[in-house]
C-alpha atoms as a PDB file:
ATOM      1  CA  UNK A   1      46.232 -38.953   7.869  1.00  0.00           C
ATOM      2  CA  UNK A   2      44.513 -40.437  10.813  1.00  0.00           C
ATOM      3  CA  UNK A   3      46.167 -41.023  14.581  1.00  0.00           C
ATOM      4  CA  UNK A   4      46.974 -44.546  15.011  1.00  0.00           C
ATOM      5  CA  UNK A   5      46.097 -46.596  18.305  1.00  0.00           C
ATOM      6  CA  UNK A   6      46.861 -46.428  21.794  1.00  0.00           C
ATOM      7  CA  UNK A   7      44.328 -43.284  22.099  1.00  0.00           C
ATOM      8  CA  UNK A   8      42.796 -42.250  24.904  1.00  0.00           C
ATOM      9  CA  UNK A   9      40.416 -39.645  26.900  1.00  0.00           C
ATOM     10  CA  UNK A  10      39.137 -39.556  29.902  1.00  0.00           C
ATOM     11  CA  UNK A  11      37.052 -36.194  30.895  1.00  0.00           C
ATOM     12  CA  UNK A  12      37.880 -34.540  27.827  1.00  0.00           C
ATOM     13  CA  UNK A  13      35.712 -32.444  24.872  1.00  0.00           C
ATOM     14  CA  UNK A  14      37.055 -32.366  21.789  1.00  0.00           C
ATOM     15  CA  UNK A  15      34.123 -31.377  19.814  1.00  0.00           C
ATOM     16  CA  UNK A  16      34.509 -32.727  15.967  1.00  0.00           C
ATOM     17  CA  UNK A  17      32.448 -31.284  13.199  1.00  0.00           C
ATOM     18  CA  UNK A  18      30.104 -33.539  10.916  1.00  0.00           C
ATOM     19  CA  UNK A  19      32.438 -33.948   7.186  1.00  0.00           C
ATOM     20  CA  UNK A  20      35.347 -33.686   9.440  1.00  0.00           C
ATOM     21  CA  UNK A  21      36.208 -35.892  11.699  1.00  0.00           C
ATOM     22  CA  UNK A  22      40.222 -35.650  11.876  1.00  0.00           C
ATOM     23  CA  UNK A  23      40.865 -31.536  12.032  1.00  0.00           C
ATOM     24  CA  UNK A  24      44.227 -29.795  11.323  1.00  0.00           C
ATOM     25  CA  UNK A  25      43.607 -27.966  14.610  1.00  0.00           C
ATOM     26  CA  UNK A  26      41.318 -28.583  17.516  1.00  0.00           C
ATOM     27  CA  UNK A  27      40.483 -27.260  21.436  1.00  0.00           C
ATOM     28  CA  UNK A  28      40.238 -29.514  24.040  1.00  0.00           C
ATOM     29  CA  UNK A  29      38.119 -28.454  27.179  1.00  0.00           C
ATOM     30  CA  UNK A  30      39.653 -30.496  29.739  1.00  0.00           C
ATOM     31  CA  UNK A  31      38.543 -31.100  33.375  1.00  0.00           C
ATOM     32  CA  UNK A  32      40.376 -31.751  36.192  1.00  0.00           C
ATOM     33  CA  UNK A  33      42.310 -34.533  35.579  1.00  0.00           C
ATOM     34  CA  UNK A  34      41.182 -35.189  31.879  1.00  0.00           C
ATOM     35  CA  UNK A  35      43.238 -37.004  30.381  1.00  0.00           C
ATOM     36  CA  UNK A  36      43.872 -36.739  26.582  1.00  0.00           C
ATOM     37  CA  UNK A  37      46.277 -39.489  24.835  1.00  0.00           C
ATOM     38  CA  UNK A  38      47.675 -39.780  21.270  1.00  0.00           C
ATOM     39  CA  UNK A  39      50.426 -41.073  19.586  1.00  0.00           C
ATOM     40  CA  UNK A  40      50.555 -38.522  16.639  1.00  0.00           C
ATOM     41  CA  UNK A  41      51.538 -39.243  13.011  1.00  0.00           C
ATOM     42  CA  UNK A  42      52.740 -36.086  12.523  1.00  0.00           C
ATOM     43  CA  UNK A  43      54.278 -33.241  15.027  1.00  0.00           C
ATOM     44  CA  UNK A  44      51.669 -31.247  16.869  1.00  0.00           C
ATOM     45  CA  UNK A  45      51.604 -27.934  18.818  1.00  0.00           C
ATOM     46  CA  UNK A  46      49.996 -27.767  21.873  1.00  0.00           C
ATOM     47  CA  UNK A  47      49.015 -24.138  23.039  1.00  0.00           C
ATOM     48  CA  UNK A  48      47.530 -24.100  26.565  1.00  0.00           C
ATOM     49  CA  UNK A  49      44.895 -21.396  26.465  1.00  0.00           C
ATOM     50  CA  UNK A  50      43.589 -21.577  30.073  1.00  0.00           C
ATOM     51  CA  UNK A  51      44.348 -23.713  32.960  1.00  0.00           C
ATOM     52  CA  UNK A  52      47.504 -25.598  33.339  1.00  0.00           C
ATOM     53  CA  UNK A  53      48.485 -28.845  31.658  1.00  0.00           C
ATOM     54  CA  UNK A  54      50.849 -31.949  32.152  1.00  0.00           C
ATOM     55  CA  UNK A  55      52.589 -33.572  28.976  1.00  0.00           C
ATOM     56  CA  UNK A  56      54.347 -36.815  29.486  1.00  0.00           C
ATOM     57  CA  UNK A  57      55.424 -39.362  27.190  1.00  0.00           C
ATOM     58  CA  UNK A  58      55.570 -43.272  27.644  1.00  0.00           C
ATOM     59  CA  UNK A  59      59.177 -43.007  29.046  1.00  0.00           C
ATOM     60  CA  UNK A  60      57.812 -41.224  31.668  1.00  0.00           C
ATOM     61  CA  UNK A  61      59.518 -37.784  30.833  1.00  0.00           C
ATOM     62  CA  UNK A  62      57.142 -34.925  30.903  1.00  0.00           C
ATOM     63  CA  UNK A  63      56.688 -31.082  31.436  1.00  0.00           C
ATOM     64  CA  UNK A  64      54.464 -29.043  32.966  1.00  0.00           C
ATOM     65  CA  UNK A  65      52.636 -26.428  30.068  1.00  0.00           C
ATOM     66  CA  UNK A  66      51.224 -23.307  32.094  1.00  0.00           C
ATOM     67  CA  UNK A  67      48.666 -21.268  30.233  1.00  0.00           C
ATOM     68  CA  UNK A  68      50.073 -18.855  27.374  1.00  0.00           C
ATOM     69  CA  UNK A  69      52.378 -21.195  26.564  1.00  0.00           C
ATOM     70  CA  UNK A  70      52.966 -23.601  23.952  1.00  0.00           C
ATOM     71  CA  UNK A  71      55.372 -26.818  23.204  1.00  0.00           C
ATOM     72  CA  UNK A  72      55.722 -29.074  20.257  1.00  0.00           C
ATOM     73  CA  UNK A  73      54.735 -32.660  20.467  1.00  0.00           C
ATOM     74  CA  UNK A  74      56.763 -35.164  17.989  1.00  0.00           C
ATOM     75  CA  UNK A  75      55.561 -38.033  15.883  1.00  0.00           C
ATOM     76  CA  UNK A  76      55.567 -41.915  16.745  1.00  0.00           C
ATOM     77  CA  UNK A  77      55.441 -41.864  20.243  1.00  0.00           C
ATOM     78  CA  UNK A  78      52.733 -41.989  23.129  1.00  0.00           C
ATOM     79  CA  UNK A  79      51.661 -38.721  24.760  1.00  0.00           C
ATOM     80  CA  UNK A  80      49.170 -37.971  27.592  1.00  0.00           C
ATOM     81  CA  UNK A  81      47.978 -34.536  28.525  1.00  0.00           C
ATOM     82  CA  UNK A  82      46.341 -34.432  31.582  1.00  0.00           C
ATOM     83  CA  UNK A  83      44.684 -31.390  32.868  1.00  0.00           C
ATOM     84  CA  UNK A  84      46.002 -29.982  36.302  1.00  0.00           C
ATOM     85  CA  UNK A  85      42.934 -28.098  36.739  1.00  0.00           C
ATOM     86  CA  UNK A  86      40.166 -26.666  34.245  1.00  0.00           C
ATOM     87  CA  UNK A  87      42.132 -26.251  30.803  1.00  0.00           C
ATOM     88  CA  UNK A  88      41.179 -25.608  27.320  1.00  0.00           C
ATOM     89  CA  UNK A  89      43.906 -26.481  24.872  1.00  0.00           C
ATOM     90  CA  UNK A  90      44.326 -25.670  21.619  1.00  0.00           C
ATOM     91  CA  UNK A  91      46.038 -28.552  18.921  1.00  0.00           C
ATOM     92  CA  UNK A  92      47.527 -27.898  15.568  1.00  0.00           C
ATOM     93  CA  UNK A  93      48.177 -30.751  13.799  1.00  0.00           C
ATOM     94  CA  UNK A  94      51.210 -30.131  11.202  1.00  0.00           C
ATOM     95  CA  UNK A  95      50.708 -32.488   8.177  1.00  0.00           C
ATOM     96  CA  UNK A  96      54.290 -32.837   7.500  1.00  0.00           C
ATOM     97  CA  UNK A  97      57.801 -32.087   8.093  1.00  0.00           C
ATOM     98  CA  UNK A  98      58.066 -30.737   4.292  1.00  0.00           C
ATOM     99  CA  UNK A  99      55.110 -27.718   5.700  1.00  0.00           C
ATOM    100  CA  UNK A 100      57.713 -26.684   8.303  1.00  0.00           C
ATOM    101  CA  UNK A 101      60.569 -27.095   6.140  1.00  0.00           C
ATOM    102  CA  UNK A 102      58.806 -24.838   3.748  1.00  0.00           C
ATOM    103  CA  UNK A 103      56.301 -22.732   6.128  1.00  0.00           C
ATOM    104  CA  UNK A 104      58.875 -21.855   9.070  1.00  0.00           C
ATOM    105  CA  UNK A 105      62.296 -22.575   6.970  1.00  0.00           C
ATOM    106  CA  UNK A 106      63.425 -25.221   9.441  1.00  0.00           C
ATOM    107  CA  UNK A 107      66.319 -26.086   7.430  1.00  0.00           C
ATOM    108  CA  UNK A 108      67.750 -22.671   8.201  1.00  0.00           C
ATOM    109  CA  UNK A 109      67.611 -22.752  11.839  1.00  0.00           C
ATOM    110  CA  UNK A 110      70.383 -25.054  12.138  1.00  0.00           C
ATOM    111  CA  UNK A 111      73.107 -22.570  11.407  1.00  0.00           C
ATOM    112  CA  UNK A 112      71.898 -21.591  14.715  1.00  0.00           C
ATOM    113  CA  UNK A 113      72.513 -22.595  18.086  1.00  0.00           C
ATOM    114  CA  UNK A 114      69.352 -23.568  20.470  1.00  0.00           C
ATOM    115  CA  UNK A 115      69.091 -24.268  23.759  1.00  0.00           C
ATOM    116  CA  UNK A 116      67.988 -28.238  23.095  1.00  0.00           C
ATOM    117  CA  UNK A 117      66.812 -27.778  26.604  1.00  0.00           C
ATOM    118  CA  UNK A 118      63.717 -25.744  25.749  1.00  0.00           C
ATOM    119  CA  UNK A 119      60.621 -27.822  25.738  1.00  0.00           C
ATOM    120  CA  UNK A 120      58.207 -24.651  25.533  1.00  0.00           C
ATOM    121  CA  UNK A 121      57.910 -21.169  24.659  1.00  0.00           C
ATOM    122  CA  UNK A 122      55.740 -18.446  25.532  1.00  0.00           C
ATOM    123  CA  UNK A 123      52.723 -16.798  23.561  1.00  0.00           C
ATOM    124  CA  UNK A 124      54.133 -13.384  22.709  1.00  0.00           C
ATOM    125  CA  UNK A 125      51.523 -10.458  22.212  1.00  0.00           C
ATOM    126  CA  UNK A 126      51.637 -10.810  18.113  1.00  0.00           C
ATOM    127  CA  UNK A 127      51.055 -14.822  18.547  1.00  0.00           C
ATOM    128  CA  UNK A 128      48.455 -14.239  20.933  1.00  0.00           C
ATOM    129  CA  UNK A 129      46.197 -11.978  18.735  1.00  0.00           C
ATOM    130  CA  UNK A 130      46.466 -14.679  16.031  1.00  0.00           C
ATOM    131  CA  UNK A 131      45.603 -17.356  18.051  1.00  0.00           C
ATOM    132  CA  UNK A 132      42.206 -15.082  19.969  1.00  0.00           C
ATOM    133  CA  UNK A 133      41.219 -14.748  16.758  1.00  0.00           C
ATOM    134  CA  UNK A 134      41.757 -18.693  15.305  1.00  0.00           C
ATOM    135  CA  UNK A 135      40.269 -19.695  19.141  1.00  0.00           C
ATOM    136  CA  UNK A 136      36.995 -17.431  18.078  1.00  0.00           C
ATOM    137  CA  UNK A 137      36.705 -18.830  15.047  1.00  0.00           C
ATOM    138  CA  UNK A 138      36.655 -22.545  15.930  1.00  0.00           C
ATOM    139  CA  UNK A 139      34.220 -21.839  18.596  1.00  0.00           C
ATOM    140  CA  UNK A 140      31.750 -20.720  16.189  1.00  0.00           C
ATOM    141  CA  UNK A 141      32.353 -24.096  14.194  1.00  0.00           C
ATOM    142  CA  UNK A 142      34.913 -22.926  11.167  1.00  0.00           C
ATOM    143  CA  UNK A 143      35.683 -26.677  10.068  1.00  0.00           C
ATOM    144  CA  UNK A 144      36.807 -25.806   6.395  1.00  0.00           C
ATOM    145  CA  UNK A 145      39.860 -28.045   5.390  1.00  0.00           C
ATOM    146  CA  UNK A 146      41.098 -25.020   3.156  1.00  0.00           C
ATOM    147  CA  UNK A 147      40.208 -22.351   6.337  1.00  0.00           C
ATOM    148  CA  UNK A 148      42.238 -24.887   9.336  1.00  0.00           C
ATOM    149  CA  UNK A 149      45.345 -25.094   6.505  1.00  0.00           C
ATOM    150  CA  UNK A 150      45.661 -21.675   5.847  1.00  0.00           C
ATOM    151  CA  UNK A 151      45.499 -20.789   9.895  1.00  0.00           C
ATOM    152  CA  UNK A 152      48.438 -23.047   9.961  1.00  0.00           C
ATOM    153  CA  UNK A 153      50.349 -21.342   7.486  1.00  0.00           C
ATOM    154  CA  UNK A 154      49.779 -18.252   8.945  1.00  0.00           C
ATOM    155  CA  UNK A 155      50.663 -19.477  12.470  1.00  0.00           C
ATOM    156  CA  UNK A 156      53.834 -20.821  10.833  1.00  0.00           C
ATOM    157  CA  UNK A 157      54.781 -17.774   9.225  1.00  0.00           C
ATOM    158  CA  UNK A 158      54.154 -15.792  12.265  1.00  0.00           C
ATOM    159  CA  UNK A 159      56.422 -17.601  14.503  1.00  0.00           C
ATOM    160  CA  UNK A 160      59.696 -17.629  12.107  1.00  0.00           C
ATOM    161  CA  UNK A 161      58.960 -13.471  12.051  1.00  0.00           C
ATOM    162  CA  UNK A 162      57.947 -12.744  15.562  1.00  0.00           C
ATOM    163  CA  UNK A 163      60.341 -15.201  17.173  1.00  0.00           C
ATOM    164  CA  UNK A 164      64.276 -15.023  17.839  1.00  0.00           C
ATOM    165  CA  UNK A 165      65.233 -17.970  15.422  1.00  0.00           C
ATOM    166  CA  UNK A 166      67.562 -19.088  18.821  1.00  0.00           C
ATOM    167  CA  UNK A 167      64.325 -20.211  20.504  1.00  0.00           C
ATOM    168  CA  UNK A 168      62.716 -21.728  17.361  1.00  0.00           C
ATOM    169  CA  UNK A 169      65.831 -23.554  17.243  1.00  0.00           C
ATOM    170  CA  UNK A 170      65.375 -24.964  20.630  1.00  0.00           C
ATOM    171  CA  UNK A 171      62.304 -25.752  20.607  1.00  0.00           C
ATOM    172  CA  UNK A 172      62.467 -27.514  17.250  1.00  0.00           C
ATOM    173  CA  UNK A 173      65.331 -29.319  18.110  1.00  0.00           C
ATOM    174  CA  UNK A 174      63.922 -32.801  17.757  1.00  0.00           C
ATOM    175  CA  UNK A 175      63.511 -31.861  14.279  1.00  0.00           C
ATOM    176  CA  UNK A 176      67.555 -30.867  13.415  1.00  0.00           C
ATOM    177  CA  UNK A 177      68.534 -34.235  13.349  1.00  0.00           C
ATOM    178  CA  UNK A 178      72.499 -34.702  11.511  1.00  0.00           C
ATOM    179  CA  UNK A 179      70.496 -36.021   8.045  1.00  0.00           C
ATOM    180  CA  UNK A 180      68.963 -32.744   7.935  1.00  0.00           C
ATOM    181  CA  UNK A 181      70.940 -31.541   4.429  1.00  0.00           C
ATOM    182  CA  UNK A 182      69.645 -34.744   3.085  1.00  0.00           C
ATOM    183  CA  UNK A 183      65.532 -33.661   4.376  1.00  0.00           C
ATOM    184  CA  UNK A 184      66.216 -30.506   3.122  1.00  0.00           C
ATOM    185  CA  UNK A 185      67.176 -31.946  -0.097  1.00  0.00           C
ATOM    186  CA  UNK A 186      64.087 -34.052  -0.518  1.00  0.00           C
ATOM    187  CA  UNK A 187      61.724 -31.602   0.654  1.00  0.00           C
ATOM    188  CA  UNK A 188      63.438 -28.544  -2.147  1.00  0.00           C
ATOM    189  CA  UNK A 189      63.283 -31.244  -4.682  1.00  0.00           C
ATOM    190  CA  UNK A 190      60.135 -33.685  -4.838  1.00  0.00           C
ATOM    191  CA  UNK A 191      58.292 -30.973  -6.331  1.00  0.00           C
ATOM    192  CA  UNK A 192      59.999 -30.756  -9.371  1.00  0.00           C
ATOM    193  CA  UNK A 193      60.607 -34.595 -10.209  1.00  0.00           C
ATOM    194  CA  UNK A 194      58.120 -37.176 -11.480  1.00  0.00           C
ATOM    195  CA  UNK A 195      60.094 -40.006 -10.399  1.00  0.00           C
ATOM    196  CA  UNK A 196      62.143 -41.682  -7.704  1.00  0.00           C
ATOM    197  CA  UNK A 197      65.266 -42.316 -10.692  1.00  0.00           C
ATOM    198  CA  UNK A 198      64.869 -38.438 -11.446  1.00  0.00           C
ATOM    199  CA  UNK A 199      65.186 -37.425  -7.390  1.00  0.00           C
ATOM    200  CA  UNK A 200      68.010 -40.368  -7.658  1.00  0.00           C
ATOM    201  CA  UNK A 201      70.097 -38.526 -10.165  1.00  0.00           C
ATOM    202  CA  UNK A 202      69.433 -35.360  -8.767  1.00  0.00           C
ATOM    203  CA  UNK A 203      71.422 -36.619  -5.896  1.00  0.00           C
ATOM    204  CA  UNK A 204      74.080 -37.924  -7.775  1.00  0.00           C
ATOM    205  CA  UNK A 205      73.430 -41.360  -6.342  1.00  0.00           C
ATOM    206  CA  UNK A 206      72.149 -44.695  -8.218  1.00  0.00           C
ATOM    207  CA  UNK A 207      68.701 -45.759  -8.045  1.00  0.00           C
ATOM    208  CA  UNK A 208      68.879 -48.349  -5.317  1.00  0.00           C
ATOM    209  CA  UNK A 209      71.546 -46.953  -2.967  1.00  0.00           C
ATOM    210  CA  UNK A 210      69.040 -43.832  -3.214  1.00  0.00           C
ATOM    211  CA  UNK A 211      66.321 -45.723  -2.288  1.00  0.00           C
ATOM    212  CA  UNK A 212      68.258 -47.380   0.503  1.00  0.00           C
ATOM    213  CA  UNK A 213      69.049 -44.090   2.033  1.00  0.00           C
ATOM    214  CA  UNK A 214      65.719 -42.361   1.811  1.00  0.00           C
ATOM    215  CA  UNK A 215      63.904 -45.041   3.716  1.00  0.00           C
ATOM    216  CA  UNK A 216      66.671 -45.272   6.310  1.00  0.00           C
ATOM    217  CA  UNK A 217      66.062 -41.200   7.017  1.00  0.00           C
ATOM    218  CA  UNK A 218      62.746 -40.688   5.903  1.00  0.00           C
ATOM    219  CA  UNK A 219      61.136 -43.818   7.028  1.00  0.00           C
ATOM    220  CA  UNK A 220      59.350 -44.133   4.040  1.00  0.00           C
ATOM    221  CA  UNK A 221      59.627 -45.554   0.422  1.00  0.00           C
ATOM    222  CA  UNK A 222      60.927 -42.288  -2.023  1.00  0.00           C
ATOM    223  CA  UNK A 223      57.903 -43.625  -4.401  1.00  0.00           C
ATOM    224  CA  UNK A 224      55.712 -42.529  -1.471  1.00  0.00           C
ATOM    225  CA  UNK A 225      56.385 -39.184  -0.249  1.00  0.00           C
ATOM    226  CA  UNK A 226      56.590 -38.693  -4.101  1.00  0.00           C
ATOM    227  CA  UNK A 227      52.672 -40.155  -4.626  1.00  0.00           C
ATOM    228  CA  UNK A 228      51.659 -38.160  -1.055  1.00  0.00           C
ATOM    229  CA  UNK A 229      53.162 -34.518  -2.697  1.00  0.00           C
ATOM    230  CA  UNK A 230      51.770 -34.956  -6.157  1.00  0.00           C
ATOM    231  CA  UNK A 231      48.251 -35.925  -4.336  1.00  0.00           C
ATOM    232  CA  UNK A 232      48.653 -32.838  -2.161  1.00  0.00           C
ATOM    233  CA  UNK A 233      49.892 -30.275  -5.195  1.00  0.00           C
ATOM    234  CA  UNK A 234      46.600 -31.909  -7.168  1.00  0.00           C
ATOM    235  CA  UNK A 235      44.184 -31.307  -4.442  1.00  0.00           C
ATOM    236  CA  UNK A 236      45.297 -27.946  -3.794  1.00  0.00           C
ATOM    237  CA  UNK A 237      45.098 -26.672  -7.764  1.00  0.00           C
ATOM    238  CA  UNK A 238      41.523 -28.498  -7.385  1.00  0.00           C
ATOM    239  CA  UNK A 239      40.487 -26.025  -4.114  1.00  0.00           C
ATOM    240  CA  UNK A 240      42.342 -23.087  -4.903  1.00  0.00           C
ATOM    241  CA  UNK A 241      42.511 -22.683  -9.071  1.00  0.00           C
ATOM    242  CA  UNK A 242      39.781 -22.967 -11.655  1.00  0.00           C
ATOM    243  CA  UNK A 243      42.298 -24.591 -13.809  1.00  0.00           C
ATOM    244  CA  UNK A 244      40.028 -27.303 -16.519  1.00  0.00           C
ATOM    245  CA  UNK A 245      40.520 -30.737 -14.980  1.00  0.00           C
ATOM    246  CA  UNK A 246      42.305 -31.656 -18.177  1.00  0.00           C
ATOM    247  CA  UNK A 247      44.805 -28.621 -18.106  1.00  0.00           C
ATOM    248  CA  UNK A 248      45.883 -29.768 -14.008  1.00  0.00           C
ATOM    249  CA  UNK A 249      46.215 -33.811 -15.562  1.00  0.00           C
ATOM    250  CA  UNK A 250      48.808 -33.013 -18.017  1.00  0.00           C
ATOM    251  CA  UNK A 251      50.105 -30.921 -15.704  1.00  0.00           C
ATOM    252  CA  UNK A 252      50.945 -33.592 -13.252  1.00  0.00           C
ATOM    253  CA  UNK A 253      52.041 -36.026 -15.783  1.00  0.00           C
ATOM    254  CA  UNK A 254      48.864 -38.015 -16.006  1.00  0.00           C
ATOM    255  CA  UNK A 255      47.939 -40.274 -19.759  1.00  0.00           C
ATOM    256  CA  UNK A 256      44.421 -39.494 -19.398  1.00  0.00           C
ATOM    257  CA  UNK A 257      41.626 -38.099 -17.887  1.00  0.00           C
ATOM    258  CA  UNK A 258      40.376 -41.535 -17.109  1.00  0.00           C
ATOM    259  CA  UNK A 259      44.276 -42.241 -15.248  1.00  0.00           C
ATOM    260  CA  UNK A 260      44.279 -38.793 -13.385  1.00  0.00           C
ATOM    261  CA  UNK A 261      40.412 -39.482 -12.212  1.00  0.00           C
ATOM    262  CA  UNK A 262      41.616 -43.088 -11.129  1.00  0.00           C
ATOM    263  CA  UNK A 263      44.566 -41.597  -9.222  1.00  0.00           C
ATOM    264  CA  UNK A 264      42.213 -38.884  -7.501  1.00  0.00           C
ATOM    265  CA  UNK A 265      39.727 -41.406  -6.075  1.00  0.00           C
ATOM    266  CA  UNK A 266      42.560 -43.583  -5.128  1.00  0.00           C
ATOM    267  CA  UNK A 267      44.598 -40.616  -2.851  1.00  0.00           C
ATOM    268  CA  UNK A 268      42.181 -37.944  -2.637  1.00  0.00           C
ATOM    269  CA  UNK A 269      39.093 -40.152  -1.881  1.00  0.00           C
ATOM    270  CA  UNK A 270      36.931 -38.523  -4.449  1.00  0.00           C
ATOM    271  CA  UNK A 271      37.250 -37.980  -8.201  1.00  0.00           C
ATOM    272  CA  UNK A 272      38.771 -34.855  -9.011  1.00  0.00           C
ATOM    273  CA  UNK A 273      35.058 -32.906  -9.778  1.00  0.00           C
ATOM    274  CA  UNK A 274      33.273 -34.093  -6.972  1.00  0.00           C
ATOM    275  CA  UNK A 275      36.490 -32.922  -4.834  1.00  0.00           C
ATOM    276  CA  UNK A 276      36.225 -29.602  -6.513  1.00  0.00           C
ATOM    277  CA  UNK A 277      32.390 -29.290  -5.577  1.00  0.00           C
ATOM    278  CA  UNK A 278      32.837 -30.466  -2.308  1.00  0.00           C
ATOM    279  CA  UNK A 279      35.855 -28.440  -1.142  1.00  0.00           C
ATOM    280  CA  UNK A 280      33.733 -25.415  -2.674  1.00  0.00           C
ATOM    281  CA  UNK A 281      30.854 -25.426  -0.588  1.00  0.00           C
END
């Protein structure tokens, strides 16, 4: 899913590799007064690895990010970085909510009580050996889609074990919003339904005042998330199994090889054996 507009850099390297041009996670080296802008699709973390950085959003409210420290950055809304003095900073792109509902169990942190105040947290010793390590890695140029998505899991899973679930739930506040049995439901559910009047009854609710709801909290048609997940579950059996291409389209519900193909191309970008090759090399 690509960034949408208002973006912006100004004495900033954010080095891209060729087949790859939107990465799950990236370093910036900033210079004095770089500037980096974005107004993410998706909720980011932003780990400063050196220097000291200043976030600030288009209200004007902001924080100051010292190095070995980290802070989340949420969707739909204009944020600047801007380097305080030489800074390299490390982005992880998170595709989804659903990946930190499932990754981190962010459902579960609100029986707890956060501090909503905390906008950052600091790089504990077990977080910082992952993230030397990840930092190495993309120096030398790991771009694999598969290799940046599995770091992320891993970071995930690292911070709900090496964190008190108190400060995840502060700093993941913005996330706990009060429809966040209803998230929870879609994200525990979409994977085993085929269709938005299956989710519907799963709910107990009637098609349209389903509907109604789920783009009111989700933002987004039901038939879409439900399209984006089957995409995503597709793509990964394609990377990760060697599953026949016939055996994952009746899997997924799909007529024919000829309607699952169609499909592929159409969300994936590639038929489903040229995104198998690909994603293997």
């Amino acid at each position: 899913m690509s960034e949408r507009s208002y973006n912006k850099e100004f004495g900033v390297k954010a080095p891209q590799s060729a087949g790859f041009e939107n990465p799950l996670a990236f370093l910036l080296e900033m210079r004095p007064e770089g500037i980096y802008g974005r107004k993410p699709t998706e909720p980011q973390l932003v780990f400063v690895c050196r220097g000291t950085v200043s976030v600030v959003d288009l209200d004007g409210e902001g924080t100051q990010l010292e190095r070995d420290n980290f802070s989340l950055i949420m969707p739909g809304t204009f944020v600047s970085l801007t380097a305080l003095e030489e800074s390299t900073v490390l982005v992880c792109r998170l595709r989804s909510e659903r990946q930190l509902y499932e990754r981190l169990k962010l459902a579960n942190l609100a029986f707890f009580k956060g501090d909503e105040s905390i906008g950052q947290l600091p790089v504990n010793e077990d977080l910082g050996i992952f993230l030397d390590g990840f930092i190495h890695f993309l120096k030398k140029g790991f771009s694999s889609a598969r290799y940046h998505e599995g770091k992320i899991s891993e970071l995930l899973y690292i911070l709900r074990e090496c964190y008190p679930v108190n400060d995840l739930a502060g700093l993941f506040s913005p996330l706990l919003g009060t429809e966040l049995a209803f998230k929870n439901f879609v994200f525990s559910t979409v994977r085993k339904v085929g269709s938005v009047s299956e989710m519907a009854a799963k709910a107990n609710m009637s098609p349209t005042g389903f509907r109604s709801k789920f783009v009111k909290i989700m933002g987004e048609s039901p038939s879409e998330i439900i399209t984006r997940y089957k995409a995503e579950m597709v793509r990964r059996d394609l990377l990760y199994t060697d599953m026949p291409l016939k055996e994952i389209s009746e899997k997924y519900g799909f007529n024919s090889i000829h309607v699952f193909t169609r499909f592929c191309t159409r969300e994936l970008g590639q038929s489903p054996g040229n995104l198998r090759k690909s994603g293997r090399k």
